[in-house]
C-alpha atoms as a PDB file:
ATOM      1  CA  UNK A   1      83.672  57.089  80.221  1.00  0.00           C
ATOM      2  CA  UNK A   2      81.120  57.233  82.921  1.00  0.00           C
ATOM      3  CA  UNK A   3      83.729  55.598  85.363  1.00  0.00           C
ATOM      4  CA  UNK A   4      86.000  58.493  84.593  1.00  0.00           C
ATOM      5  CA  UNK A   5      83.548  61.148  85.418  1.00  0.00           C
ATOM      6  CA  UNK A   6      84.004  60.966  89.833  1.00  0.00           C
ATOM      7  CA  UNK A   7      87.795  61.048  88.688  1.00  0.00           C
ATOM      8  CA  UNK A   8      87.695  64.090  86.249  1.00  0.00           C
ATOM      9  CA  UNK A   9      85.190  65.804  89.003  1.00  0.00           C
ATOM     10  CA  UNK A  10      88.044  65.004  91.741  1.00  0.00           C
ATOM     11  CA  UNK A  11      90.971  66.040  89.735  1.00  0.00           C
ATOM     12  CA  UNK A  12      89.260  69.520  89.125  1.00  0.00           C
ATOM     13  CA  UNK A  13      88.635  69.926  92.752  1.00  0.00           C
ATOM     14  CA  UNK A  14      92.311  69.528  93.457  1.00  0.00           C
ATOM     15  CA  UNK A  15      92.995  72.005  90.330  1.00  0.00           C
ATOM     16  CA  UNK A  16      90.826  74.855  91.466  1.00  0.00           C
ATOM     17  CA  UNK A  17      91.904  74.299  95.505  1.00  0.00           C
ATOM     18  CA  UNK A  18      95.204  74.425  94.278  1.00  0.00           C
ATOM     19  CA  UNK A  19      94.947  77.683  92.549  1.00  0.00           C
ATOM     20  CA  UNK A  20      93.027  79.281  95.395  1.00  0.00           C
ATOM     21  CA  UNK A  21      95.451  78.780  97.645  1.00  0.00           C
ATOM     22  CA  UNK A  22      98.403  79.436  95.926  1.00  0.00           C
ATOM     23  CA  UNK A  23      97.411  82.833  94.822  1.00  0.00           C
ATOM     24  CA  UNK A  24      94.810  84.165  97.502  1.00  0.00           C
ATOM     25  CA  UNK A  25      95.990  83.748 100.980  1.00  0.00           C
ATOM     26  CA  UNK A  26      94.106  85.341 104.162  1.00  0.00           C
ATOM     27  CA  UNK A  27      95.998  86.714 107.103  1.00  0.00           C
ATOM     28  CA  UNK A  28      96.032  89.120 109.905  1.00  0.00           C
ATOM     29  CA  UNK A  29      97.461  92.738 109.753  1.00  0.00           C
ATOM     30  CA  UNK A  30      99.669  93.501 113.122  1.00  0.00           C
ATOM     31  CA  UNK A  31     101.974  96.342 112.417  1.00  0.00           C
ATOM     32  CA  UNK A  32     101.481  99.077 109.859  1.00  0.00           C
ATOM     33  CA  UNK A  33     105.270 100.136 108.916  1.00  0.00           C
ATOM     34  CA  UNK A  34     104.368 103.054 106.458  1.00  0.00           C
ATOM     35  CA  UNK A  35     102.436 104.052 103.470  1.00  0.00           C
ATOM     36  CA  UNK A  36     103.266 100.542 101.455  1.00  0.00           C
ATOM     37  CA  UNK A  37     104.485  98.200 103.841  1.00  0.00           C
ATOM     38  CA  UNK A  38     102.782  96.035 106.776  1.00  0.00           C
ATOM     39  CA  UNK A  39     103.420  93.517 108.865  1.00  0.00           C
ATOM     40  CA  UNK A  40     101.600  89.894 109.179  1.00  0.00           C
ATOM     41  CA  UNK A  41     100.547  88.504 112.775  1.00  0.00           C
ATOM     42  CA  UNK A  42     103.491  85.517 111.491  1.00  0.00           C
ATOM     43  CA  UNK A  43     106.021  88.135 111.310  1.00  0.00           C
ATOM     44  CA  UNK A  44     105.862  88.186 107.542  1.00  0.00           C
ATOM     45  CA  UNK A  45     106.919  91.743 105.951  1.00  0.00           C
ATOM     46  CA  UNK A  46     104.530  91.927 103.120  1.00  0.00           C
ATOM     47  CA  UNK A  47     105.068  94.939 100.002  1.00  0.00           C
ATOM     48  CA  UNK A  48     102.469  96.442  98.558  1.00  0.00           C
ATOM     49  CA  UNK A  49     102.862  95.608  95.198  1.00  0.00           C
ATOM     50  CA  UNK A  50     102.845  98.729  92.609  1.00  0.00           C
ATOM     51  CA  UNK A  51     102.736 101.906  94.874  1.00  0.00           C
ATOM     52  CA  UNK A  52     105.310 103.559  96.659  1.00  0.00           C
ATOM     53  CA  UNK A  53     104.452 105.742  99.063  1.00  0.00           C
ATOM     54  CA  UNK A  54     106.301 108.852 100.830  1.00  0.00           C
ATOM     55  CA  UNK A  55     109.399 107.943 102.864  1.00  0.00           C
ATOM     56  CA  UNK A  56     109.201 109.657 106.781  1.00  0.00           C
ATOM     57  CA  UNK A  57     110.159 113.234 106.308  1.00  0.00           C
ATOM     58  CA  UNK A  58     108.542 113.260 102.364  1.00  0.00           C
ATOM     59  CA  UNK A  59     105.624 115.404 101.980  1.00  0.00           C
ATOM     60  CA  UNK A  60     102.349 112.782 103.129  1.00  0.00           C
ATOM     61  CA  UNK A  61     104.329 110.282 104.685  1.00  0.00           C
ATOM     62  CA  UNK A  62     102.443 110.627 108.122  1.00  0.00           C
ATOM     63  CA  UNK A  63      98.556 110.721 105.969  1.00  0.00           C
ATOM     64  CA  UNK A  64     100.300 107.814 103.923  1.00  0.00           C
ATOM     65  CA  UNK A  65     100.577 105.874 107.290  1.00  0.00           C
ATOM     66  CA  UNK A  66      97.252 106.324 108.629  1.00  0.00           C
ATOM     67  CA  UNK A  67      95.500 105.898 105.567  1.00  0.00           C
ATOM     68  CA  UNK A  68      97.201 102.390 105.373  1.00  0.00           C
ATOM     69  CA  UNK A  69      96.281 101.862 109.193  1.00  0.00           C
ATOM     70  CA  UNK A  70      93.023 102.769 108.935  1.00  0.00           C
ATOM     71  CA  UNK A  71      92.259 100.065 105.594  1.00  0.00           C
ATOM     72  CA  UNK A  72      94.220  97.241 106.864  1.00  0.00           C
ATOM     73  CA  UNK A  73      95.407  97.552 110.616  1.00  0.00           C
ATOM     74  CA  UNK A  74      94.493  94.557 113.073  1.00  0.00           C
ATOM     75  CA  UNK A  75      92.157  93.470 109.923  1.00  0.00           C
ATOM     76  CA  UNK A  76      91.895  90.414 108.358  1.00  0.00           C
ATOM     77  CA  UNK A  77      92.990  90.931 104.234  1.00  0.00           C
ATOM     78  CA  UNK A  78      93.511  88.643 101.632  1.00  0.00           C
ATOM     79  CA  UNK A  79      96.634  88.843  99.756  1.00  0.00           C
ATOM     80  CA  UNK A  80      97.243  88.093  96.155  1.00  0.00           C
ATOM     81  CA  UNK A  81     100.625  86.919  94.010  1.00  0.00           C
ATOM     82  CA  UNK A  82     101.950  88.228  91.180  1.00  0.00           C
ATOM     83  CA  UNK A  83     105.155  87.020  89.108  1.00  0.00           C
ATOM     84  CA  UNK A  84     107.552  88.180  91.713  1.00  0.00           C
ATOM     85  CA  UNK A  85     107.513  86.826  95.413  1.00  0.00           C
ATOM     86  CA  UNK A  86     109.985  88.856  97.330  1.00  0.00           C
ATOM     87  CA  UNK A  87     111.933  92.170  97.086  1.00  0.00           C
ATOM     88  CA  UNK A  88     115.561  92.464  97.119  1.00  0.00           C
ATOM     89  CA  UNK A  89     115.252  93.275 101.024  1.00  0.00           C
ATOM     90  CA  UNK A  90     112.790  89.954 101.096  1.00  0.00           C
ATOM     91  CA  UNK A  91     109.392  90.969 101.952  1.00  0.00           C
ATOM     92  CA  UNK A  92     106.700  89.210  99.887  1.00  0.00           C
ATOM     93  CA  UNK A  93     105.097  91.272  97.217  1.00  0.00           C
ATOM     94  CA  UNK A  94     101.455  91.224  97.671  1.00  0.00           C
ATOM     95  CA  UNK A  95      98.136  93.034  96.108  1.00  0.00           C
ATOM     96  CA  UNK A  96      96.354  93.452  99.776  1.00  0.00           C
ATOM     97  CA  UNK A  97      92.430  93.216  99.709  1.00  0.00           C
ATOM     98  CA  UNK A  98      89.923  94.081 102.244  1.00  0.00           C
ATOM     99  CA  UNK A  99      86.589  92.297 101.465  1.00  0.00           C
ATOM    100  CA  UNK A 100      86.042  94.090  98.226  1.00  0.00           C
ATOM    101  CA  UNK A 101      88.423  97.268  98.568  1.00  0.00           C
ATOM    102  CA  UNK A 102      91.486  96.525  96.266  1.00  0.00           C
ATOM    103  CA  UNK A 103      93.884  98.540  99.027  1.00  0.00           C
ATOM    104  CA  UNK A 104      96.783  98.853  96.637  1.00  0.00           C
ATOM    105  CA  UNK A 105      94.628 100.906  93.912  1.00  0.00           C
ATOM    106  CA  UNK A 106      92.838 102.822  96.728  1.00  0.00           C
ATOM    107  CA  UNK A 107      96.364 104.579  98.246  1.00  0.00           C
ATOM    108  CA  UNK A 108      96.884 105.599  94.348  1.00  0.00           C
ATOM    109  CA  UNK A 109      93.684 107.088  94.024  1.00  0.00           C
ATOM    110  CA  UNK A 110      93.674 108.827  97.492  1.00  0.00           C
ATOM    111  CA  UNK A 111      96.975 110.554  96.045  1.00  0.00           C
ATOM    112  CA  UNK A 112      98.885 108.565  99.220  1.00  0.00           C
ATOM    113  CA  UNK A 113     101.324 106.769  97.002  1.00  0.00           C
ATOM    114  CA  UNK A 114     102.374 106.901  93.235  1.00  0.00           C
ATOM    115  CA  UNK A 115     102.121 103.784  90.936  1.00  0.00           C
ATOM    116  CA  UNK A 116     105.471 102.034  90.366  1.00  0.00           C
ATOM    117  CA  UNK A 117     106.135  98.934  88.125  1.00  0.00           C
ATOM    118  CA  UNK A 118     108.222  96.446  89.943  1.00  0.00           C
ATOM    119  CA  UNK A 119     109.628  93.900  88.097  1.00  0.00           C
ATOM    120  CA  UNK A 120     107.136  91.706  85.854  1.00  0.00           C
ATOM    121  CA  UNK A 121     104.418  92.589  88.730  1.00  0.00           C
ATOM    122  CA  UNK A 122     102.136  94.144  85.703  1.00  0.00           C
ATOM    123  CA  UNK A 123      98.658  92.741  86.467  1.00  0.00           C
ATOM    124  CA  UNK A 124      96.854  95.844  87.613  1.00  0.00           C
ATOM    125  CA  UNK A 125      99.165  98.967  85.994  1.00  0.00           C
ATOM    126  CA  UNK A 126      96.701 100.171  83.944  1.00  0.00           C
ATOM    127  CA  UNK A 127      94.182 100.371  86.834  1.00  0.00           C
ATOM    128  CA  UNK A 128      96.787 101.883  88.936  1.00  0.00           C
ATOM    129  CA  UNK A 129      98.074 104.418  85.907  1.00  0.00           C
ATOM    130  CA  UNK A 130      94.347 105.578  86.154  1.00  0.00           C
ATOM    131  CA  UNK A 131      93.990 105.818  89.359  1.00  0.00           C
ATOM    132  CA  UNK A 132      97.173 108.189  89.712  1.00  0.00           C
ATOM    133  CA  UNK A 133      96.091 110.524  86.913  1.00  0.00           C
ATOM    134  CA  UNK A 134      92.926 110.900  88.807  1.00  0.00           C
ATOM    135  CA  UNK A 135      94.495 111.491  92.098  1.00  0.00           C
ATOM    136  CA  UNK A 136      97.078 113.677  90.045  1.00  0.00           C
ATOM    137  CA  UNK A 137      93.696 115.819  88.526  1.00  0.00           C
ATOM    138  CA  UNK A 138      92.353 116.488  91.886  1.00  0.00           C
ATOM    139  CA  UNK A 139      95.590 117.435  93.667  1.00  0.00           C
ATOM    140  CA  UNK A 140      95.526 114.634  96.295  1.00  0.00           C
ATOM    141  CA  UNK A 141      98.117 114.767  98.983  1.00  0.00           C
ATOM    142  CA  UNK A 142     101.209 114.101  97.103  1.00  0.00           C
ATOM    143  CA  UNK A 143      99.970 115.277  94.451  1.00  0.00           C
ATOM    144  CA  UNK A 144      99.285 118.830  95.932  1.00  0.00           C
ATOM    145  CA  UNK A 145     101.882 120.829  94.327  1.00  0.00           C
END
């Protein structure tokens, strides 16, 4: 048993490295495209999984923009998996962190984008269902009228 042990110790290394990477991966914001969509340093179009924010011309669209620039632009932010990788127009669906600020729930709450469900991407709705019906009770930007 004791000859097992290094082997057992190894095998969990690989586990836990494995899962790391594979769900947490840290890049560099270059472009913000609007209020739920960025662009990676590589060129990757990344999703924000769960919000949808105001289309150009939509009431917020411009604050929706900024407030995304101002969490994530030229920053470094880990992104996290879900179920689903990619959208139908393939960019990779991705919860976006910023050190500790969990960006996707923070454009809810700021009233900058409504929660959506996409797909079986379910992992944080009822954190994002909360958020909106607080942005929704303080009449946050979209949520204005």
């Amino acid at each position: 048993m004791k000859k097992n042990i290094p082997f057992i110790i190894f095998l969990l290394i690989v586990v836990i490295l494995f899962l790391i990477t594979n769900f947490y991966i840290t890049e560099e914001v270059s472009t913000v495209i609007d209020g739920d969509t960025i662009k990676l340093k590589d060129g990757k179009i990344v999703r924000l999984i769960g919000i949808n924010a105001p289309e150009i011309n939509e009431n917020c669209y411009k604050e929706a923009r900024e407030k995304l620039k101002s969490l994530v632009g030229g920053k470094e932010i880990r992104l996290e998996k879900d179920l689903t990788e990619r959208d139908s127009y393939g960019r990779l669906l991705r919860y976006i962190f910023v050190d500790d600020l969990f960006v996707n729930s923070e454009m809810i709450r700021s009233g900058y984008a409504k929660f959506i469900e996409v797909g079986n991407n379910k992992k944080y709705s009822d954190l994002f269902l909360e958020m909106e019906n607080k942005a929704k009770k303080a009449k946050r930007c979209i949520w204005k009228n």
